[in-house]
Protein backbone atom coordinates (compact mmCIF):
# COMPACT_ATOMS: atom_id res chain seq x y z
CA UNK A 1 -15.79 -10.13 -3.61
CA UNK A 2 -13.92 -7.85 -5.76
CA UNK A 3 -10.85 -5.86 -4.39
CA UNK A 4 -8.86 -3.15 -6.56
CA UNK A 5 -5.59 -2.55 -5.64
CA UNK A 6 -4.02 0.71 -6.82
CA UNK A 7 -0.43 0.73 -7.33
CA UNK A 8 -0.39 4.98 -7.16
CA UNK A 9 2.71 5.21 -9.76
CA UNK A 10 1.89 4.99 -13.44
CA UNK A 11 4.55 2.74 -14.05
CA UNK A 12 2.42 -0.32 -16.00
CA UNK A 13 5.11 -3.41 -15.60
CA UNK A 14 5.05 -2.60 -11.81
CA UNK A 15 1.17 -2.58 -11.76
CA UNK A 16 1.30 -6.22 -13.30
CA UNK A 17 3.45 -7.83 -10.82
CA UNK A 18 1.60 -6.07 -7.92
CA UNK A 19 -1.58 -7.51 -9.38
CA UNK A 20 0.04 -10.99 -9.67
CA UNK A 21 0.42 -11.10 -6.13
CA UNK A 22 -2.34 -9.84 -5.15
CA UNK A 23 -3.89 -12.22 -7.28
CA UNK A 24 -1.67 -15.41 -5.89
CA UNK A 25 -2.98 -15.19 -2.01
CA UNK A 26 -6.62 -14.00 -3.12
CA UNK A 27 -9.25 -16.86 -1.68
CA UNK A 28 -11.75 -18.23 -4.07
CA UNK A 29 -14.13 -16.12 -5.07
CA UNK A 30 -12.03 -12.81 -4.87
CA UNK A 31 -12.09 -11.28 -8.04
CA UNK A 32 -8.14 -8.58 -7.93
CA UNK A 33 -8.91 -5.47 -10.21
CA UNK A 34 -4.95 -4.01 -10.50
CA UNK A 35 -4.74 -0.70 -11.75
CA UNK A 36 -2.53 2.20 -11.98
CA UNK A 37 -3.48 5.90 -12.56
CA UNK A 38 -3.56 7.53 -16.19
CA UNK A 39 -1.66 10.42 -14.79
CA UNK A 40 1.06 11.72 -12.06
CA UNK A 41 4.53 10.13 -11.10
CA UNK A 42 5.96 7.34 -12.31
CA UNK A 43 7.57 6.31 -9.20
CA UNK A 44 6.91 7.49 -5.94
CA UNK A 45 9.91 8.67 -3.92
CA UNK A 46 9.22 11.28 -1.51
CA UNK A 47 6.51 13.66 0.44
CA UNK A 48 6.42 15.62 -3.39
CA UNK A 49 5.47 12.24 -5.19
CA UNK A 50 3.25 11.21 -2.53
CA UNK A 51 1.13 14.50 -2.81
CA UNK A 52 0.79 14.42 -6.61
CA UNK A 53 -0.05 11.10 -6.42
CA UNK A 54 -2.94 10.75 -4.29
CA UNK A 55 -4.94 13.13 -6.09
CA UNK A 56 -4.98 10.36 -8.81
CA UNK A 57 -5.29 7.57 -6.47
CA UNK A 58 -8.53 9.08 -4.82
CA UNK A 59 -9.88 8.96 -8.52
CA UNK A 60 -9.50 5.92 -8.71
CA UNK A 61 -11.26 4.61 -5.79
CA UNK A 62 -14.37 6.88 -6.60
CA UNK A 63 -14.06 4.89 -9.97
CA UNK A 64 -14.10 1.65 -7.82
CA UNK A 65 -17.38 2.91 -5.87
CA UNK A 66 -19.17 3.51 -9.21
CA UNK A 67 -17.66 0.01 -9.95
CA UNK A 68 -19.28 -1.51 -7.38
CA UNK A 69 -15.80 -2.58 -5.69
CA UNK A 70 -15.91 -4.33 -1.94
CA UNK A 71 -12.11 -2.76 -0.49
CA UNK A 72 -9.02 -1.08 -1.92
CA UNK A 73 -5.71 -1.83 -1.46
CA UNK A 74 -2.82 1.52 -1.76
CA UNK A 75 -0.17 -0.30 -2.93
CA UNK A 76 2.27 1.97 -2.02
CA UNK A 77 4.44 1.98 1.37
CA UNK A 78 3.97 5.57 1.87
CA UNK A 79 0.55 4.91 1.88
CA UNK A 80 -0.12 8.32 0.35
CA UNK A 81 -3.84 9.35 0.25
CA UNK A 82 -4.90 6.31 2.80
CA UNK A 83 -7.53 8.62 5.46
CA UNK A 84 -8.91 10.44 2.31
CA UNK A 85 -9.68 7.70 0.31
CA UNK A 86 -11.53 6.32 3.39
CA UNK A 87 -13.65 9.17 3.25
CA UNK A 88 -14.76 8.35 -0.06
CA UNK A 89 -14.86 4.53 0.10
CA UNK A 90 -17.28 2.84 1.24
CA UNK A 91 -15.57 -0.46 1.78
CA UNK A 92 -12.70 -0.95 3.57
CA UNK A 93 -8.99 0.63 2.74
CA UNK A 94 -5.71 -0.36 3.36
CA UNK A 95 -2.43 0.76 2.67
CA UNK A 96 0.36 -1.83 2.48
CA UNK A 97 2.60 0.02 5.17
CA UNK A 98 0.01 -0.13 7.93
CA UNK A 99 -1.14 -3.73 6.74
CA UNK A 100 2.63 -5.03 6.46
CA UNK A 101 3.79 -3.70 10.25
CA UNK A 102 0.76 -4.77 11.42
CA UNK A 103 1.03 -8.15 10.32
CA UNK A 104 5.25 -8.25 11.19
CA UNK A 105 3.33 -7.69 15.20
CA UNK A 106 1.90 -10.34 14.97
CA UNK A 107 4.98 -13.08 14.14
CA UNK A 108 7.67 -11.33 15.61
CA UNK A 109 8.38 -9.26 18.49
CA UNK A 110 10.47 -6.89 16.10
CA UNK A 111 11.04 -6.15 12.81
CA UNK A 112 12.98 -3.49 10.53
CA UNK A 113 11.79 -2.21 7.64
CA UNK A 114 13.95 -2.79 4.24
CA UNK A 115 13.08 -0.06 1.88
CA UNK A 116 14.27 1.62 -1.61
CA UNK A 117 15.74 5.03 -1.03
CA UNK A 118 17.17 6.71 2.39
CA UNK A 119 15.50 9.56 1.77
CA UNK A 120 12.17 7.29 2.08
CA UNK A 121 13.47 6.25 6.06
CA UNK A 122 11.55 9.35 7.25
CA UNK A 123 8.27 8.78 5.64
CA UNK A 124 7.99 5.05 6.84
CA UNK A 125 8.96 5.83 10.72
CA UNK A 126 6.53 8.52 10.34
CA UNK A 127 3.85 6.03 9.39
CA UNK A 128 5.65 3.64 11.94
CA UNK A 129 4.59 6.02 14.94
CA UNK A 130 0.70 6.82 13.19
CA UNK A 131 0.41 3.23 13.54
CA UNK A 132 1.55 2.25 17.30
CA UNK A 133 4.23 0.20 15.77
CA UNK A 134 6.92 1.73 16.78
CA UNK A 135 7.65 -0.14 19.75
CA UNK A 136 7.98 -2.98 17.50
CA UNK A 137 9.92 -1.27 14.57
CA UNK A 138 14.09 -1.98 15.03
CA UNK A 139 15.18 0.08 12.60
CA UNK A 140 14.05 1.16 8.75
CA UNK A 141 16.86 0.53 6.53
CA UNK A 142 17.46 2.24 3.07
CA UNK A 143 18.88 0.06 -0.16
CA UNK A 144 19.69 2.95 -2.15
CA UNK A 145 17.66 1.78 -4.76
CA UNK A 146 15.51 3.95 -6.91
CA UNK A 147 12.30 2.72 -6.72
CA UNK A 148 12.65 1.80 -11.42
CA UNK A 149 15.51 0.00 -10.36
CA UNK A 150 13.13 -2.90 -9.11
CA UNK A 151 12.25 -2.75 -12.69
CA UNK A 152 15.34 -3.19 -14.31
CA UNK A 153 16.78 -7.23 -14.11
CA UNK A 154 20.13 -5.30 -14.44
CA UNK A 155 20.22 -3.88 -11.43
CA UNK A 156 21.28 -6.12 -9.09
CA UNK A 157 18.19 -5.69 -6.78
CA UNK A 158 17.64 -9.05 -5.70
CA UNK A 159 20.80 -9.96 -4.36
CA UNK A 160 21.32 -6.15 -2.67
CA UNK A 161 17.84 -6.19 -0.92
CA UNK A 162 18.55 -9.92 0.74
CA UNK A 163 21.90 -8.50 1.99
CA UNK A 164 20.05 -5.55 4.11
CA UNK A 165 17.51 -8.17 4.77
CA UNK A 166 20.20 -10.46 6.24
CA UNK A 167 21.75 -7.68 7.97
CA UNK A 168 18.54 -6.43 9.64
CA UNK A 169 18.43 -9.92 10.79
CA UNK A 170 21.64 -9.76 12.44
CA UNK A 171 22.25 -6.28 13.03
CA UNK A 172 18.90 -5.40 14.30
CA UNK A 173 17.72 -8.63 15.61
CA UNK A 174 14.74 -8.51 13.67
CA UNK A 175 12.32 -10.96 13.74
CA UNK A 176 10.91 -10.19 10.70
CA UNK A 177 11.69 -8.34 7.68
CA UNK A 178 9.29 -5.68 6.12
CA UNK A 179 9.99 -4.81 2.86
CA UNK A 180 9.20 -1.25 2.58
CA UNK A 181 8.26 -0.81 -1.40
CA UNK A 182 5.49 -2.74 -3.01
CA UNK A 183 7.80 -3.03 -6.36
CA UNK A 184 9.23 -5.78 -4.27
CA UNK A 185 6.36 -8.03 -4.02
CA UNK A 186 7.63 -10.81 -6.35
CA UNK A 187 10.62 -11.29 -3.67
CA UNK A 188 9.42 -11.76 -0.68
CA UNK A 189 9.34 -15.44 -0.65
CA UNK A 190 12.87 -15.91 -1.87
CA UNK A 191 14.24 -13.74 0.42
CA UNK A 192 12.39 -15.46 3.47
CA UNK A 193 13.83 -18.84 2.09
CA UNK A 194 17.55 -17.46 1.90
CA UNK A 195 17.41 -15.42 5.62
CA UNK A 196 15.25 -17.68 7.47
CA UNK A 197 12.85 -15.52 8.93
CA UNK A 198 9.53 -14.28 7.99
CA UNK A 199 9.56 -11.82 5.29
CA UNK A 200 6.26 -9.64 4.80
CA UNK A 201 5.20 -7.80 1.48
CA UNK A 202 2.63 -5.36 2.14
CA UNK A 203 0.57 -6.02 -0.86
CA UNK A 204 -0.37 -9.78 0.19
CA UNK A 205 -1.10 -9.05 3.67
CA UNK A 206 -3.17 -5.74 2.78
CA UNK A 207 -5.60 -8.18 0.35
CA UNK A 208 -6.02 -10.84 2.81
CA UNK A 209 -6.61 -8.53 5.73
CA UNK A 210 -8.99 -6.58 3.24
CA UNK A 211 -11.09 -10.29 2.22
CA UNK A 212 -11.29 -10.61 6.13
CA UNK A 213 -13.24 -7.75 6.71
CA UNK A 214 -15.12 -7.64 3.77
CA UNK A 215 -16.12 -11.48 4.62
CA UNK A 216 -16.89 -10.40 8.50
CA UNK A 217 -19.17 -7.80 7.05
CA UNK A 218 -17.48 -4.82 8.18
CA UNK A 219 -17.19 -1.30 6.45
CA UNK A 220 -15.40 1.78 6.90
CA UNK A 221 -17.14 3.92 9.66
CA UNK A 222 -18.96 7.08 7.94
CA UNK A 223 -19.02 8.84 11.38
CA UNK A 224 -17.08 11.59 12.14
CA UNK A 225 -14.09 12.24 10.18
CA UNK A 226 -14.45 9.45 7.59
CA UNK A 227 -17.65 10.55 6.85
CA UNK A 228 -18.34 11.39 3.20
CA UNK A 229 -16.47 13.97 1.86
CA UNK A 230 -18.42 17.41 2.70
CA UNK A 231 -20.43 19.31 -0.32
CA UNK A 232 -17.44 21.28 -1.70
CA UNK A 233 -16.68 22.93 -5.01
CA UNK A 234 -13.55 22.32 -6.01
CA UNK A 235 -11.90 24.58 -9.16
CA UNK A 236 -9.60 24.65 -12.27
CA UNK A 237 -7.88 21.37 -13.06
CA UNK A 238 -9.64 19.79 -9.51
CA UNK A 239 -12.71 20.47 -11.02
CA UNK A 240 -13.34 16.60 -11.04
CA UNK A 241 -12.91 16.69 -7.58
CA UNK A 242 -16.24 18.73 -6.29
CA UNK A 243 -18.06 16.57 -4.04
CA UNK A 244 -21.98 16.15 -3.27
CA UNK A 245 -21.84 15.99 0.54
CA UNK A 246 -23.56 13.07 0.82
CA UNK A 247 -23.77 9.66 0.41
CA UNK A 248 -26.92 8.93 -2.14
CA UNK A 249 -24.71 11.47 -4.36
CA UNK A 250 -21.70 9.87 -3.82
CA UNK A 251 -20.87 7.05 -6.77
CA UNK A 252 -23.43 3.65 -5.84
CA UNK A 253 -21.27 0.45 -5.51
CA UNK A 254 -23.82 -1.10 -7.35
């Protein structure tokens, strides 16, 4: 099985530790192809980002059908470009937001989200209500964080994202923590061991959910809206874009 998640920032360091843990809960057998995009944002902090960035995200998943790749992970907690990269994929597509709150359902009866920047918050209750998780969802709580801070071992970020974890805890009475930024992968585990209560990167759940459906033999429904993208001429820099309308012209996944 082969699974490419797509961290939609450019940002190359950020890729790698994404990838590595991806590549950490993957079963035997599951080969993790981690990329980023060659072009757009190089974090991804708001409804601007999100939009640039999916155009480059959707190339890369018609790159994965050519590639013969089995699901896609959007390793982003916006989840930007998630319903049109369905359309093209053949396989099955998550994005780490819906995979993460999803998964915080099923251990707790609530849970808050811990995310980067407040200005974020809106995007991820948004997604929160798309999903039929807001019922569950406490409260989304904001670190202040730029999103290259995770980046930077001066920063602090550890130490100030367990605090609003511990506080969500208390504060909320969350039963689980969601951390709301896939740059945070790598600290999901430590936090869980200092709070005491589950702590769920999107990024882990998103591949394991993906090998589940993948191994249960189940693909993303071409009917109706999902279908294929329509035959469609696209122009100037989209040129790339123009789609064949159906799927024996769409990229084989070999």
């Amino acid at each position: 099985m082969r699974i490419k998640v797509i961290n939609p920032n450019t940002t190359a360091s950020m890729t790698a530790k994404i990838g590595a843990a991806a590549r950490a809960v993957a079963g035997p057998g599951t080969e993790i192809i981690a990329v980023n995009p060659e072009y757009g944002p190089v974090s991804i902090e708001g409804h601007y980002d999100e939009a640039i960035a999916a155009a480059a995200l959707l190339e890369e998943v018609r790159r994965g059908e050519t590639d013969g790749m089995d699901g896609y992970v959007i390793a982003c907690f916006g989840d930007p470009g998630l319903l049109a990269a369905r359309e093209v994929a053949s396989g099955p597509v998550l994005g780490i937001a819906e995979a993460a709150m999803h998964a915080a359902s099923f251990l707790a009866t609530g849970f808050s989200v811990v995310t980067t920047l407040g200005r974020t918050k809106v995007i991820a209750h948004h997604l929160a209500q798309a999903y039929g998780m807001a019922p569950f969802c406490r409260r989304i709580r904001a670190c202040e964080l730029e999103v290259l801070a995770l980046e930077d071992e001066r920063s602090d970020a550890r130490r100030i994202i367990t605090e609003e974890c511990r506080r969500a805890r208390d504060e909320d009475e969350a039963g689980a923590i969601v951390l709301g930024c896939a740059g945070m992968a790598d600290l999901a585990k430590a936090i869980e061991r200092d709070i005491g209560v589950p702590v769920i990167d999107g990024v882990t759940v998103a591949v394991k959910f993906v090998e589940a459906l993948v191994a249960c033999g189940l693909a993303t429904s071409k009917h109706g809206d999902l279908a294929y993208p329509i035959a469609k001429t696209y122009t100037g820099l989209n040129g790339a874009f123009t789609t064949a309308g159906s799927k024996e012209n769409v990229p084989s996944r070999g």
